[in-house]
N, C-alpha and C. Protein backbone atom coordinates (compact mmCIF):
# COMPACT_ATOMS: atom_id res chain seq x y z
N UNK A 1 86.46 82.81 105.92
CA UNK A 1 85.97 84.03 105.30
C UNK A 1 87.08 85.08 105.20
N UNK A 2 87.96 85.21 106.39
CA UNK A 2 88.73 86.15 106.32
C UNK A 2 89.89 85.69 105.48
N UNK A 3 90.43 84.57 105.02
CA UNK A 3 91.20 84.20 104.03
C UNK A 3 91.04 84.37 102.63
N UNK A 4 89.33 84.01 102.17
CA UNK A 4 89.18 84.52 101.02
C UNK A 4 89.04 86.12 101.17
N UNK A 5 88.75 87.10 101.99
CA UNK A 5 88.96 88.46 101.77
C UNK A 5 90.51 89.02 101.49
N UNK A 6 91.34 88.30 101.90
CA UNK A 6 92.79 88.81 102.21
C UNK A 6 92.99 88.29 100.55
N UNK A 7 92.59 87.06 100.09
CA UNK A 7 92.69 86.71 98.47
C UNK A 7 92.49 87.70 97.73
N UNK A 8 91.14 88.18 97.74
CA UNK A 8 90.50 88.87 96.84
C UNK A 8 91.64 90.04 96.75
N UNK A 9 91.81 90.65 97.64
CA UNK A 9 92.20 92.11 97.97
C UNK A 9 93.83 92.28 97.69
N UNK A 10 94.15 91.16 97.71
CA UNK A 10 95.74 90.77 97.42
C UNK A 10 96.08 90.88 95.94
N UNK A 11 95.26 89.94 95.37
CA UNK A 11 94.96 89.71 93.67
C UNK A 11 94.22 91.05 93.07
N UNK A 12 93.76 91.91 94.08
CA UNK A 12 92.98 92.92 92.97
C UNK A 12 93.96 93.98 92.06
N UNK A 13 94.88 94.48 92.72
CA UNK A 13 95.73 95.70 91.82
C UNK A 13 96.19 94.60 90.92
N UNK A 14 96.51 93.74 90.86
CA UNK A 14 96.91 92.54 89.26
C UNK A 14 95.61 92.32 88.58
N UNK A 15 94.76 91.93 89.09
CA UNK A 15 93.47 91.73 88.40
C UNK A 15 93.15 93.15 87.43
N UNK A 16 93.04 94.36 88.44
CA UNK A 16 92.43 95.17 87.89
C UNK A 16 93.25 95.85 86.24
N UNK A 17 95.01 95.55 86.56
CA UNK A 17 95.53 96.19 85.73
C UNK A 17 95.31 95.01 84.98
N UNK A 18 94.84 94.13 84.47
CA UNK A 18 94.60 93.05 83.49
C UNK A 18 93.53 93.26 82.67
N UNK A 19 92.44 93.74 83.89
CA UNK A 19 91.09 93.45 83.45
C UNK A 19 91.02 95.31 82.31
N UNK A 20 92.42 96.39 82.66
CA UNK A 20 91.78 97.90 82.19
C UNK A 20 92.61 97.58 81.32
N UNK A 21 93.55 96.31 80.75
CA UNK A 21 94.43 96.51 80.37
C UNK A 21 96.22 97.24 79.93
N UNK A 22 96.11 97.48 81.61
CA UNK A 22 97.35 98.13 82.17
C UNK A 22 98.26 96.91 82.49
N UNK A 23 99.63 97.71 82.81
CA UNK A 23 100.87 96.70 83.79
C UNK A 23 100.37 96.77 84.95
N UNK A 24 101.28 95.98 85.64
CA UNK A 24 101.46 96.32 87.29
C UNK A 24 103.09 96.62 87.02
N UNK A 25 103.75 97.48 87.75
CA UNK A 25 105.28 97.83 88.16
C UNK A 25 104.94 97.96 89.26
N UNK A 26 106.36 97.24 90.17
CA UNK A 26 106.75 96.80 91.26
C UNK A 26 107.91 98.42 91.60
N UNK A 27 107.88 99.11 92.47
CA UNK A 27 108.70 100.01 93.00
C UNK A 27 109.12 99.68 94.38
N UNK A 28 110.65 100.05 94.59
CA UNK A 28 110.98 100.25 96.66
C UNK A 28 111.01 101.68 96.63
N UNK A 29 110.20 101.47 97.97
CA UNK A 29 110.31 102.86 98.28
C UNK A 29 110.84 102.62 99.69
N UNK A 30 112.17 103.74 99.88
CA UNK A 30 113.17 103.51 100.99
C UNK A 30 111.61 104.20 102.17
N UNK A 31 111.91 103.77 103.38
CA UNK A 31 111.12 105.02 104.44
C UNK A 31 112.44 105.87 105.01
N UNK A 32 111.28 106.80 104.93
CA UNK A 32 112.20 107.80 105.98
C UNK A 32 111.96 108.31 107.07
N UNK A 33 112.37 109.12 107.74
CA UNK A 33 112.07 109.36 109.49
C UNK A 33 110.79 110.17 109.31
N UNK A 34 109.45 109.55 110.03
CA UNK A 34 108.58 110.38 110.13
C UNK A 34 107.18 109.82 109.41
N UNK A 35 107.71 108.68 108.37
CA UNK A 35 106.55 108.15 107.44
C UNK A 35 105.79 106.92 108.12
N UNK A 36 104.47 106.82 107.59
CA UNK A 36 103.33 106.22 108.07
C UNK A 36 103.48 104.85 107.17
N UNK A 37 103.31 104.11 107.56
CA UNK A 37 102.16 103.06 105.93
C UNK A 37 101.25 103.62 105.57
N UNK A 38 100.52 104.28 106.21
CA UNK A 38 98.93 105.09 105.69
C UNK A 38 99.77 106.31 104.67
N UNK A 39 100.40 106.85 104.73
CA UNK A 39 101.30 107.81 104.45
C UNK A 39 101.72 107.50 102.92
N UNK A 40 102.74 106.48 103.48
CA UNK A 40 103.09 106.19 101.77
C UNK A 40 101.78 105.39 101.63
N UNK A 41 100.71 104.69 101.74
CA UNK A 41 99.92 103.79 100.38
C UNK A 41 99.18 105.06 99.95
N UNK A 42 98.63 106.58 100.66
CA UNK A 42 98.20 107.13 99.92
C UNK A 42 98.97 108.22 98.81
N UNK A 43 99.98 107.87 99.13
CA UNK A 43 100.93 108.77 98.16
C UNK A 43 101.06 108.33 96.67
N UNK A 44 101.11 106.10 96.80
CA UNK A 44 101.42 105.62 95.82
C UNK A 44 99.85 104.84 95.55
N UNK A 45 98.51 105.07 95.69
CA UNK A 45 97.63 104.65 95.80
C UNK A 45 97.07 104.82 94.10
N UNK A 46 97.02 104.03 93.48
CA UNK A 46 96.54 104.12 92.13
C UNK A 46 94.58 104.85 91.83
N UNK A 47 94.59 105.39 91.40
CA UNK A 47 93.78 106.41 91.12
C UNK A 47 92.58 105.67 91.30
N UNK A 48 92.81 104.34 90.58
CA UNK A 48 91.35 103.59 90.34
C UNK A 48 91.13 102.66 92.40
N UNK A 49 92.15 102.96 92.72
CA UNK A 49 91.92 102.20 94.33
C UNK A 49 90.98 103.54 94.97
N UNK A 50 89.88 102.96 95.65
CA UNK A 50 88.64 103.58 96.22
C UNK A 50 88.76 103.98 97.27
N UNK A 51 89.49 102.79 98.43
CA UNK A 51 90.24 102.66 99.75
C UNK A 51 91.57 102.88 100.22
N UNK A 52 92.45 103.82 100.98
CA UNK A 52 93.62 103.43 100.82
C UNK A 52 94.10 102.29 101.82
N UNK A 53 93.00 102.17 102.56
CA UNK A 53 92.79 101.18 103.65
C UNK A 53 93.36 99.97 102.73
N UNK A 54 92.61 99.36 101.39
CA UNK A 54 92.60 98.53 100.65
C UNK A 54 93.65 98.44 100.23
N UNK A 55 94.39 99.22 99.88
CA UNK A 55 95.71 99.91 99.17
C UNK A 55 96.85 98.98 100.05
N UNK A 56 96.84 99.78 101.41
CA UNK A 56 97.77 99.06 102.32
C UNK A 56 97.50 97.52 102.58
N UNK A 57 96.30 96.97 102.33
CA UNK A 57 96.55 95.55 102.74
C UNK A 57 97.08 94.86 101.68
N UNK A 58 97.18 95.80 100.84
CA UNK A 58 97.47 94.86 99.41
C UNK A 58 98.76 94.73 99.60
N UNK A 59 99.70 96.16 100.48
CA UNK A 59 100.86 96.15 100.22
C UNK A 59 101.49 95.21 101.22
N UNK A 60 101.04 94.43 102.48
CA UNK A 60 101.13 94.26 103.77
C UNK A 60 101.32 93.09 103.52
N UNK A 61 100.28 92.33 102.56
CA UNK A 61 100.15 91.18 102.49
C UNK A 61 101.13 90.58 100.51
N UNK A 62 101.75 91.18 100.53
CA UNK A 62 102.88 90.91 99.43
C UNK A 62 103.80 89.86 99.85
N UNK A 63 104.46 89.05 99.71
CA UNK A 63 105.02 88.26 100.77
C UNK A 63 106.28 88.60 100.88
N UNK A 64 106.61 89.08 99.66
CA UNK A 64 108.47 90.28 99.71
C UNK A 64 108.38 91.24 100.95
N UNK A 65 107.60 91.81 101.18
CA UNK A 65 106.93 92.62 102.40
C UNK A 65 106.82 92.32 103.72
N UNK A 66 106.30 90.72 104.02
CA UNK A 66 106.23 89.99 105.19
C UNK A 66 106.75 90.43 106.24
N UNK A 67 108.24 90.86 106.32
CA UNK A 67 109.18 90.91 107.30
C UNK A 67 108.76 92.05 107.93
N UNK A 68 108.22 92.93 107.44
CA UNK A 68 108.14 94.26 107.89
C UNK A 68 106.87 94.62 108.56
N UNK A 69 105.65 93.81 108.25
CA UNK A 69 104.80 94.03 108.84
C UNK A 69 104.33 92.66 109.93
N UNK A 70 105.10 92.64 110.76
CA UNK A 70 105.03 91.60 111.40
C UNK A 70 104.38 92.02 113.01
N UNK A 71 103.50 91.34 113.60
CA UNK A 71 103.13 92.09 114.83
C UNK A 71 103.93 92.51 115.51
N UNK A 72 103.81 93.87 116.14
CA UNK A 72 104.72 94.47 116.71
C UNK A 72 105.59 94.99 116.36
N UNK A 73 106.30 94.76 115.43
CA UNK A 73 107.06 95.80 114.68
C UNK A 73 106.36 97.30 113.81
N UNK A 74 107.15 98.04 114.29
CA UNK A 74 107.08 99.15 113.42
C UNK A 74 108.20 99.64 112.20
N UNK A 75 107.61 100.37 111.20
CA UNK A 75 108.23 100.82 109.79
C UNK A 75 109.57 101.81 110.34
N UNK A 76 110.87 101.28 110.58
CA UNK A 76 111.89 102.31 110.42
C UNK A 76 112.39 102.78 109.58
N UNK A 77 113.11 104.00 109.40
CA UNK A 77 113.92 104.59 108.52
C UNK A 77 114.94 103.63 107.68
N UNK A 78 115.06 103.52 106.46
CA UNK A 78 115.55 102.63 105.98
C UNK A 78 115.10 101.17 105.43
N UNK A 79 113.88 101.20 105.86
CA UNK A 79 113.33 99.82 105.57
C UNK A 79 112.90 100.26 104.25
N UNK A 80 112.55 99.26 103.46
CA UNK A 80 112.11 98.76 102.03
C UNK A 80 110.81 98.24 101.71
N UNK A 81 109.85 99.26 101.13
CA UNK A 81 108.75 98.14 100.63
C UNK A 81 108.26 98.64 99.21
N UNK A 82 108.11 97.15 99.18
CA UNK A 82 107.81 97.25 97.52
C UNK A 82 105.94 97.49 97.69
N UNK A 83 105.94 98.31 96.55
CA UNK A 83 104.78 98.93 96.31
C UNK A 83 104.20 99.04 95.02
N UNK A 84 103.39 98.01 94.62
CA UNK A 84 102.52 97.94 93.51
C UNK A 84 101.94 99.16 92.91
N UNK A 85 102.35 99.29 91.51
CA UNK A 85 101.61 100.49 90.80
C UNK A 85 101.16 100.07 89.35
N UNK A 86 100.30 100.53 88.90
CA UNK A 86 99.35 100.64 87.73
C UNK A 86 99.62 101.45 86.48
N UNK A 87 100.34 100.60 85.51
CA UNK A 87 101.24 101.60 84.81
C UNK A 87 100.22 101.48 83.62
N UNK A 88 99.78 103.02 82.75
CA UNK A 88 98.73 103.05 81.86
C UNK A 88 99.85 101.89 80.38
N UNK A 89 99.16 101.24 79.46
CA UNK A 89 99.81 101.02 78.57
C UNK A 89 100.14 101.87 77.34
């Protein structure tokens, strides 16, 4: 069950910009001293995302991303994550 939820939720910012007829663009955003993940997904959280809860698993579970959210590690200054956005056409 929890595999197909992590599916769904992974595939949705691609789905959705398909289904409104939008892009998806891929951005890095450097961190800097002081930033959250909760932090940046609601900064870069596409208008039509409901959750930013949702937001971040989407970004967590990217597999370019992997390295960074690995148990026990935390987001340092300088790290890199790419962050899905919803570009109108």
């Amino acid at each position: 069950m929890a595999m197909f939820a992590a599916a769904v939720i992974a595939m949705s910012i691609s789905q959705l910009a398909t289904d409104t007829g939008h892009e998806v663009e891929v951005i890095t955003y450097t961190v800097k001293s002081g930033d959250t993940l909760w932090a940046i997904a609601n900064r870069y959280a596409p208008d039509c995302t409901k959750d930013v809860n949702e937001f971040m698993w989407q970004i967590c579970q990217d597999d370019r991303n992997h390295n960074l959210f690995q148990a026990g590690r935390y987001l340092k200054p300088g790290d890199q994550i790419l962050i899905p956005l919803i570009i109108k056409k």
